[in-house]
Protein backbone atom coordinates (compact mmCIF):
# COMPACT_ATOMS: atom_id res chain seq x y z
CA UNK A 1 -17.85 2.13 -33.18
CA UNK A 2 -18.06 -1.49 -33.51
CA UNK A 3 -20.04 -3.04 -36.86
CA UNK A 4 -23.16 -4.58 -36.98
CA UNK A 5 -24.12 -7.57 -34.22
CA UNK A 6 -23.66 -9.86 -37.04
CA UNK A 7 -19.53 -9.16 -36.84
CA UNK A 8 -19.16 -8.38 -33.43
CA UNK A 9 -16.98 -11.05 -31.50
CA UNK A 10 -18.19 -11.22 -27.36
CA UNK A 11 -15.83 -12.34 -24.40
CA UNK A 12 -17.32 -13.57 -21.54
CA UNK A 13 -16.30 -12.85 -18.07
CA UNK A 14 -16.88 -15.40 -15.29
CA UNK A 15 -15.09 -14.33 -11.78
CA UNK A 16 -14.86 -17.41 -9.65
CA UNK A 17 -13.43 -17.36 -6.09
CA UNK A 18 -14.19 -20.74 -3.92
CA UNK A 19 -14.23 -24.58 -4.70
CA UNK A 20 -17.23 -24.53 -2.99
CA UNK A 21 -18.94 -23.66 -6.18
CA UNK A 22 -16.99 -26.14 -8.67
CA UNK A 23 -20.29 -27.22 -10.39
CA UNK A 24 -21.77 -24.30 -10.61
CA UNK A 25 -18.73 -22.65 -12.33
CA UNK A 26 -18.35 -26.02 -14.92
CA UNK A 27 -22.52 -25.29 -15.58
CA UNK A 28 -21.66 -21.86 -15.71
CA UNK A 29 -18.83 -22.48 -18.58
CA UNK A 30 -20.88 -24.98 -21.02
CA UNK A 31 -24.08 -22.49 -20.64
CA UNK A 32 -21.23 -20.16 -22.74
CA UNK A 33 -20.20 -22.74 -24.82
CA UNK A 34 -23.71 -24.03 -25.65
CA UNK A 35 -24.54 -20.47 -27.41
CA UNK A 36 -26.60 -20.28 -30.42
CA UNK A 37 -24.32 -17.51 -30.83
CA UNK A 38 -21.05 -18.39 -29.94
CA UNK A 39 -18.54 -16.10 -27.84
CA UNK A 40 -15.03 -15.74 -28.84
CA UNK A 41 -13.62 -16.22 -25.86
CA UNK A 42 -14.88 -17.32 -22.11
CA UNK A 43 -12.59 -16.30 -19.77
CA UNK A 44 -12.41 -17.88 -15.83
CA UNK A 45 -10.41 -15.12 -13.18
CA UNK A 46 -9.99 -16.45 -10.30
CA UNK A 47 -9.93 -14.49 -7.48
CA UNK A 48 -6.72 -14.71 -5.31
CA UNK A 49 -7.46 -19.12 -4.57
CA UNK A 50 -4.36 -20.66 -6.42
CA UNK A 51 -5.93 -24.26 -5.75
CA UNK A 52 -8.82 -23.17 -7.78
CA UNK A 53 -6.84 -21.62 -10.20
CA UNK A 54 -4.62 -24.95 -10.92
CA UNK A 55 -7.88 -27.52 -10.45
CA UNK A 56 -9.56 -25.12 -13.30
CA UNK A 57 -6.54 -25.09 -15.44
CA UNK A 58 -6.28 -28.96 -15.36
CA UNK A 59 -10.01 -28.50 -16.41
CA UNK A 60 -10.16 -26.61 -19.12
CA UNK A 61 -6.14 -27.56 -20.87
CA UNK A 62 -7.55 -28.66 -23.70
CA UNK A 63 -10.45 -25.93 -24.30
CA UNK A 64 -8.95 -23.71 -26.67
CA UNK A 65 -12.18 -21.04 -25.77
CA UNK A 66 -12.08 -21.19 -22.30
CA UNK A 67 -9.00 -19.33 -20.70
CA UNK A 68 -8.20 -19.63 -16.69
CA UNK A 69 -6.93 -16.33 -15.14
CA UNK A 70 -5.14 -14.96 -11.80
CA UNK A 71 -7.13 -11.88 -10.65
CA UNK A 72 -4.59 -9.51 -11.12
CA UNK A 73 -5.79 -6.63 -9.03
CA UNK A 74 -6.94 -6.18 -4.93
CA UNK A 75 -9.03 -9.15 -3.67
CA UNK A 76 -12.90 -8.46 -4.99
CA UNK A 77 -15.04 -9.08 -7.44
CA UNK A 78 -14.14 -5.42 -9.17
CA UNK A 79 -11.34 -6.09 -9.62
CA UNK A 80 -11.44 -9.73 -11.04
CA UNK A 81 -14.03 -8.27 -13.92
CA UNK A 82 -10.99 -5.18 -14.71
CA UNK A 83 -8.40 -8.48 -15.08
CA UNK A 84 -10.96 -10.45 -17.10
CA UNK A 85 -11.75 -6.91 -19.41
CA UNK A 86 -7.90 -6.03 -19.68
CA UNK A 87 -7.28 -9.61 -20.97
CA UNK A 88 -10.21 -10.08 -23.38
CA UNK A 89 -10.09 -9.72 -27.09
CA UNK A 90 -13.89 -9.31 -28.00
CA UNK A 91 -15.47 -6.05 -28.85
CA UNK A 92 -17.99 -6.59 -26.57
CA UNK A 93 -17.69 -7.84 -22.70
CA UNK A 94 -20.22 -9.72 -21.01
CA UNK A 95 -20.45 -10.68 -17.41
CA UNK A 96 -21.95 -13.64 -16.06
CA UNK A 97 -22.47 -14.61 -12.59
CA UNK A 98 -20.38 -18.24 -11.41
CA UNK A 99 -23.53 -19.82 -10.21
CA UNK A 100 -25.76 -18.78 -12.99
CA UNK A 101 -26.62 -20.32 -16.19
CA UNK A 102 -27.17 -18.54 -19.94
CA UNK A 103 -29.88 -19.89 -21.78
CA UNK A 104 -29.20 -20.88 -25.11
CA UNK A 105 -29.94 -17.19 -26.82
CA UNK A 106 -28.16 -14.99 -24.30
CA UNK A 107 -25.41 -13.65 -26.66
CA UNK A 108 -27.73 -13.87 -29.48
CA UNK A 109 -29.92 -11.44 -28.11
CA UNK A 110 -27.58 -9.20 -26.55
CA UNK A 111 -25.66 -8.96 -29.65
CA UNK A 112 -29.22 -8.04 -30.97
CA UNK A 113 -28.97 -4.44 -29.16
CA UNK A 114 -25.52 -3.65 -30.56
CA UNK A 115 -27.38 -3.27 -34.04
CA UNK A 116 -27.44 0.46 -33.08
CA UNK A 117 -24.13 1.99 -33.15
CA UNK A 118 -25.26 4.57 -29.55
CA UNK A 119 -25.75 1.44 -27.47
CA UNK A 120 -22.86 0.98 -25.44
CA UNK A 121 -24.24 -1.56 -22.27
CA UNK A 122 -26.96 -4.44 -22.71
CA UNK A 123 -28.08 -6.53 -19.45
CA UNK A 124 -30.83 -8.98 -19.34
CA UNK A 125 -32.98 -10.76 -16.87
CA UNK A 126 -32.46 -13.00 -13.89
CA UNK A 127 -34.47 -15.84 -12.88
CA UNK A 128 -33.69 -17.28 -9.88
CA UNK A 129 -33.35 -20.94 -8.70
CA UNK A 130 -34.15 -21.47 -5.21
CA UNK A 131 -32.29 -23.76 -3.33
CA UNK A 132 -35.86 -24.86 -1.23
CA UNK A 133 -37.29 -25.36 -5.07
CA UNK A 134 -39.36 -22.18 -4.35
CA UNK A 135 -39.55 -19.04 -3.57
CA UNK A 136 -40.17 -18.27 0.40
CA UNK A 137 -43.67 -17.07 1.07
CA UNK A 138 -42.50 -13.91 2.85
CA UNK A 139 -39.93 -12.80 -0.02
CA UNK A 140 -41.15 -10.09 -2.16
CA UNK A 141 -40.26 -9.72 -5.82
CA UNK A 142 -40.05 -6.47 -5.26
CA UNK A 143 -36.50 -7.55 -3.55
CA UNK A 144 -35.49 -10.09 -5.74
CA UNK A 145 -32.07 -7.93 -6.29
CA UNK A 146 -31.30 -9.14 -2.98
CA UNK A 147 -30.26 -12.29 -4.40
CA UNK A 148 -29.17 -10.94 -7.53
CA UNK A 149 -32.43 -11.13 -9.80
CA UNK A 150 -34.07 -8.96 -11.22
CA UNK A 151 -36.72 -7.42 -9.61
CA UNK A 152 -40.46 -6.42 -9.78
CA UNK A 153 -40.99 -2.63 -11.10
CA UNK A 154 -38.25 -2.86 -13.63
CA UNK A 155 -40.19 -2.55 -17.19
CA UNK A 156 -40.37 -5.70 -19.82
CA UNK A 157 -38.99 -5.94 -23.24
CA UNK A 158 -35.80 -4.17 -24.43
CA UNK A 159 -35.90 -0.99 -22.63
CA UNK A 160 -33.56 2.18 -22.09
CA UNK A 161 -32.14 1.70 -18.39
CA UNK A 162 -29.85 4.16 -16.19
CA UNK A 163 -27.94 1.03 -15.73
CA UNK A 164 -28.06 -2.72 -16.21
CA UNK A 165 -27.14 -5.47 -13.27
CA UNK A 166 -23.88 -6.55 -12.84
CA UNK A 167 -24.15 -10.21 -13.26
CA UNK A 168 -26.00 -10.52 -16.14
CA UNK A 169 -24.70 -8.09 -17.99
CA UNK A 170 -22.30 -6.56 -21.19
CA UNK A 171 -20.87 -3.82 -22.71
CA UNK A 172 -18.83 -2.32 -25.49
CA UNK A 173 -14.93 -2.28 -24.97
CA UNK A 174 -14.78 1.47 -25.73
CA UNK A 175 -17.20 1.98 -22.60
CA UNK A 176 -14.10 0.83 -20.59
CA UNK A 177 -11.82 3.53 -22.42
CA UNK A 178 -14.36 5.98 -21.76
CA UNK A 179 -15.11 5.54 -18.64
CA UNK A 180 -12.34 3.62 -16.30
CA UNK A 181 -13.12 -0.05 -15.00
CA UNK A 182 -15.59 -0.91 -12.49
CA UNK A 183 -14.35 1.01 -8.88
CA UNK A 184 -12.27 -1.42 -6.30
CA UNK A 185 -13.67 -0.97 -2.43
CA UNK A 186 -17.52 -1.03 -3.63
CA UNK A 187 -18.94 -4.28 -4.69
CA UNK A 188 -18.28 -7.71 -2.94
CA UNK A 189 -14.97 -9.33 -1.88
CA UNK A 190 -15.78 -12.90 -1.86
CA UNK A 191 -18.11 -13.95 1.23
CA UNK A 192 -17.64 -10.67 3.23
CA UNK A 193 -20.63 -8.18 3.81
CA UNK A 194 -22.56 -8.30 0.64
CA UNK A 195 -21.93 -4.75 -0.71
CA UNK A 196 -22.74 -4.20 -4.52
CA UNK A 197 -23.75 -1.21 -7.10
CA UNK A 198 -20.39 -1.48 -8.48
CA UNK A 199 -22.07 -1.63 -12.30
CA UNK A 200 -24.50 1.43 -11.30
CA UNK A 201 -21.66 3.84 -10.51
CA UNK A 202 -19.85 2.43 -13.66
CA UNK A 203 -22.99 3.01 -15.75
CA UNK A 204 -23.22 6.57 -14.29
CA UNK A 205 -19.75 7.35 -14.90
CA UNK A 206 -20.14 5.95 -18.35
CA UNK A 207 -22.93 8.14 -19.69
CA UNK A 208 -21.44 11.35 -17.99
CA UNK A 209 -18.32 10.56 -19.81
CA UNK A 210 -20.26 9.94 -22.79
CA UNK A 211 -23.96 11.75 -22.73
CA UNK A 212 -24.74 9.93 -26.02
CA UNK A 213 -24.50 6.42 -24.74
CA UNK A 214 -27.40 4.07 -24.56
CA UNK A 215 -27.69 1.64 -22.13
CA UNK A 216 -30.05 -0.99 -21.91
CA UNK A 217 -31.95 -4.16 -20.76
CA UNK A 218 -33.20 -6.58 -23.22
CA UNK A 219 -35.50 -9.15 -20.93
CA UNK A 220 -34.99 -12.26 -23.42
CA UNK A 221 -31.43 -12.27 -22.59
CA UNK A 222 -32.39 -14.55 -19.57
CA UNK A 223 -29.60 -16.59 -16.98
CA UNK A 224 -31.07 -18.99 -14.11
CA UNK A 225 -28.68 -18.22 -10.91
CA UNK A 226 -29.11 -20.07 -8.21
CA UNK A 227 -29.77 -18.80 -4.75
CA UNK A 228 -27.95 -21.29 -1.91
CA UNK A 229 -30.52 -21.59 1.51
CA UNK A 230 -28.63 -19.62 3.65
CA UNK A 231 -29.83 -16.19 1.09
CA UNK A 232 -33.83 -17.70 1.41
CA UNK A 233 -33.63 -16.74 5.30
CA UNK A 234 -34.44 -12.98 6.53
CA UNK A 235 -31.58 -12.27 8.32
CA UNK A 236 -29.59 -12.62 5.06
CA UNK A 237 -32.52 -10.07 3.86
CA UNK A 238 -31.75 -7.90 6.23
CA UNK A 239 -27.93 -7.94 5.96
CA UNK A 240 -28.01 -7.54 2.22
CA UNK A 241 -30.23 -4.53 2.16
CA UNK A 242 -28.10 -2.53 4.77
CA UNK A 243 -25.52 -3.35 2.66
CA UNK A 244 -27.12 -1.98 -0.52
CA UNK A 245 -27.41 1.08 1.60
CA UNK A 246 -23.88 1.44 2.36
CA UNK A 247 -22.83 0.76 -1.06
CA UNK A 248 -25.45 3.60 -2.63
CA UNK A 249 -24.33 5.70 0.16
CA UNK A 250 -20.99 5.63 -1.93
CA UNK A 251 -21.94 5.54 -5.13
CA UNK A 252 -23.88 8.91 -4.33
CA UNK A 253 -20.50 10.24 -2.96
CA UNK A 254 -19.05 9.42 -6.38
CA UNK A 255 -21.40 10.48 -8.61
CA UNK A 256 -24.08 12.79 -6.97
CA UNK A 257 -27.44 11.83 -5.03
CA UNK A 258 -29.09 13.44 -7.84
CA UNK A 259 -28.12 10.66 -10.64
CA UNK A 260 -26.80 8.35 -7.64
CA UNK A 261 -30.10 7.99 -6.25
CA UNK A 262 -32.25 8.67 -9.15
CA UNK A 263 -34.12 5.32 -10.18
CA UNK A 264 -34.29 4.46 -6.46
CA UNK A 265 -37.19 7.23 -5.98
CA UNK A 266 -39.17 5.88 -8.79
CA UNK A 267 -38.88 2.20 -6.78
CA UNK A 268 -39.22 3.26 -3.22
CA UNK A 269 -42.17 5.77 -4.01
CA UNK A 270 -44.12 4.14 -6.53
CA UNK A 271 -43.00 -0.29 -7.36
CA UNK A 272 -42.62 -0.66 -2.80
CA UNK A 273 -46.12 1.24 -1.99
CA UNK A 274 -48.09 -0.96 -4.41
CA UNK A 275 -45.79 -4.16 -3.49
CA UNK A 276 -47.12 -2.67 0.18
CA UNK A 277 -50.65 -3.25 -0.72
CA UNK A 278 -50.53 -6.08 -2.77
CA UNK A 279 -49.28 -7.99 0.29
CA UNK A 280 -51.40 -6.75 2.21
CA UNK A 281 -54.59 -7.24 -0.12
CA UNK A 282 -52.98 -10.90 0.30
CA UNK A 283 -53.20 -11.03 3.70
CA UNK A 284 -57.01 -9.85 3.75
CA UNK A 285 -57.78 -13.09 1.24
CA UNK A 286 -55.93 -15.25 3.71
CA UNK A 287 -53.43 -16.10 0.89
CA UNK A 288 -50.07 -17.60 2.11
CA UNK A 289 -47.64 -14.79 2.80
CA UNK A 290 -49.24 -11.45 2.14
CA UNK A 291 -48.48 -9.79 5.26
CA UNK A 292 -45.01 -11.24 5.51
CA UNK A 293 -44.28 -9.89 2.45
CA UNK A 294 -45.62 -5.99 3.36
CA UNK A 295 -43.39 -6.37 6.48
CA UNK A 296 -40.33 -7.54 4.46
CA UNK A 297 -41.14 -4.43 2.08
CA UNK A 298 -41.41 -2.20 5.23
CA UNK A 299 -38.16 -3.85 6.80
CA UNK A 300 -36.23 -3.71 3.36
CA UNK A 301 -36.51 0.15 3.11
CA UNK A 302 -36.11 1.25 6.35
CA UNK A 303 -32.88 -1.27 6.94
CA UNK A 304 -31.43 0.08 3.41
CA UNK A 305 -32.08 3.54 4.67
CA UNK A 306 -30.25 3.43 7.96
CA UNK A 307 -27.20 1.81 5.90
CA UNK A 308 -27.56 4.71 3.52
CA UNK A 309 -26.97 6.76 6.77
CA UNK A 310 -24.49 5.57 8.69
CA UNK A 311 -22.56 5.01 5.09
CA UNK A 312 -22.79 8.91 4.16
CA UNK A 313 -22.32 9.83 7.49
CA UNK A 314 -18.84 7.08 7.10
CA UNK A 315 -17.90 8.82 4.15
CA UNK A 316 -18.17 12.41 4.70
CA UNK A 317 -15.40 11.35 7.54
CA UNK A 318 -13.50 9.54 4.98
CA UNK A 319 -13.76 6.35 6.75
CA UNK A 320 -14.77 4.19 3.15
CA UNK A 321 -13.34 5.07 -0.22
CA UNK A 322 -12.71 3.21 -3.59
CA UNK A 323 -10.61 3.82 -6.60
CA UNK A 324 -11.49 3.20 -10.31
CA UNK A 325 -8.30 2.71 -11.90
CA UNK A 326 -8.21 2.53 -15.91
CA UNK A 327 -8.67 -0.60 -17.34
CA UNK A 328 -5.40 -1.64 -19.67
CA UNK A 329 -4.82 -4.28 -22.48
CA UNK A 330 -7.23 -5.80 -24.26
CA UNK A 331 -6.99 -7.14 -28.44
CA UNK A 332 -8.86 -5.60 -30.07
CA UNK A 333 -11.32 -7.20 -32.86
């Protein structure tokens, strides 16, 4: 295993994919470079958009730490993290999302959990920005992994997790040679349907290949990632948590309802019942919201559970697959 966090070097990964988002991505970059604890290396794949590619390179030319990459796999965000892990050269890989920012202790404090040798994954916590400069009345927190975030029900401080959240998130090379990279034909492909849970079935096929491994979530490593307008509406709500559905749908193929499915019974029998009540105890103080928010609870599950359906029903018939390939390269030191 790696040394202590005081020695261990940290790439970061940054998958970008449309010009759209050219200021998020340059906010995105000095957030990494602004470290109290710098990164080796941050590295910018760019996902299958050669005019991005060249307008980043003629960015960053004279940035010695920031390095501009082709995604060198299938179109997808999967696929651009396996290219950004295969090129790195830090023992340790974070992830962060190209319309988030890292506040200034991010690496500092996921660096922190390396200490112990059996931790092999550290993620952190979300905050997001609205693009209405608050959050709609009707959204619960309970949800907030709809647009990335983390969510209401997960526990505070640096905890032991099942699996930490893709975008905000890092782990050990040798998790990578354990394990495989992150599976191709799960998580999203650049504005299509907004699949995901391509870091839980990587974090479940991580500590089955390695039953040792500790994984966890340290809630001071905080980013801010922005959520455009078009995710504040509920018909974004509702297409995102069918999609969830789908994508656990496969995940349990992969891996098993039983681990597959595991820390969604804790969260859809216990955190959604009392995020039930609490909007509507809301509602009977006339407090803005309440009731919308127990509906979007209500609408959330059952929507998630009809994807879950009609995606196991898709893959017993072998209509949806994905691969995980193994991830190769990478310096190492």
């Amino acid at each position: 295993m790696s040394g202590s966090d005081a020695s261990l070097t940290i790439s970061v990964v940054i998958c970008v994919y449309t010009e759209d988002r050219w200021e998020d991505i340059l906010a995105a970059v000095s957030s990494v470079r602004a470290q109290s604890r710098p990164a080796r290396e941050t590295l910018l794949v760019v996902d299958h958009n050669e005019a991005l590619r060249g307008r980043l390179l003629k960015e960053y030319k004279e940035r010695r730490d920031v390095r501009v990459l082709a995604n060198a796999g299938p179109r997808g965000l999967s696929a651009g993290r396996n290219t950004g892990i295969a090129a790195s050269r830090g023992e340790v890989i974070a992830f962060l999302d190209d319309d988030a920012v890292a506040e200034r202790d991010w690496l500092r404090h996921f660096a922190e959990g390396y200490a112990d040798p059996a931790v092999v994954a550290v993620g952190g916590r979300t905050v997001p920005v609205w693009a209405s400069g608050r959050r709609p009345v009707w959204f619960p927190e309970e949800f907030d992994w709809v647009v990335g975030c983390t969510y209401r029900g997960l526990p505070p401080g640096r905890v032991r997790v099942r699996n930490v959240l893709g975008g905000n998130a890092s782990f050990r090379r040798e998790a990578f040679d354990a394990a495989g990279g992150f599976a191709t034909g799960i998580g999203r492909d650049g504005d299509k349907r907004p699949l995901g849970c391509e870091e839980t079935e990587l974090c479940i096929r991580l500590t089955r290949a390695r039953p040792d491994a500790v994984l966890l979530i340290d809630d001071r490593a905080v980013i801010h990632h922005r959520v455009p307008g078009a995710r504040e509406h509920f018909g974004y709500f509702r297409t995102r948590t069918y999609a969830e559905g789908l994508s656990k749908a496969l995940v349990a193929r992969s891996v098993g309802a039983d681990k597959g499915l595991e820390s969604e019974r804790r969260y859809a029998t216990r955190v959604l019942p009392a995020g039930v009540v609490r909007g509507l105890r809301d509602a009977l103080l006339a407090r803005p919201g309440g009731a919308g928010r127990a509906g979007a609870i209500v609408a959330g599950v059952l929507t998630a559970a009809g994807g879950y359906l009609v995606g196991s029903v898709r893959a017993r018939r072998g209509g949806v697959s994905f691969a995980v390939a193994p991830v190769e390269g990478g310096a190492r030191g």
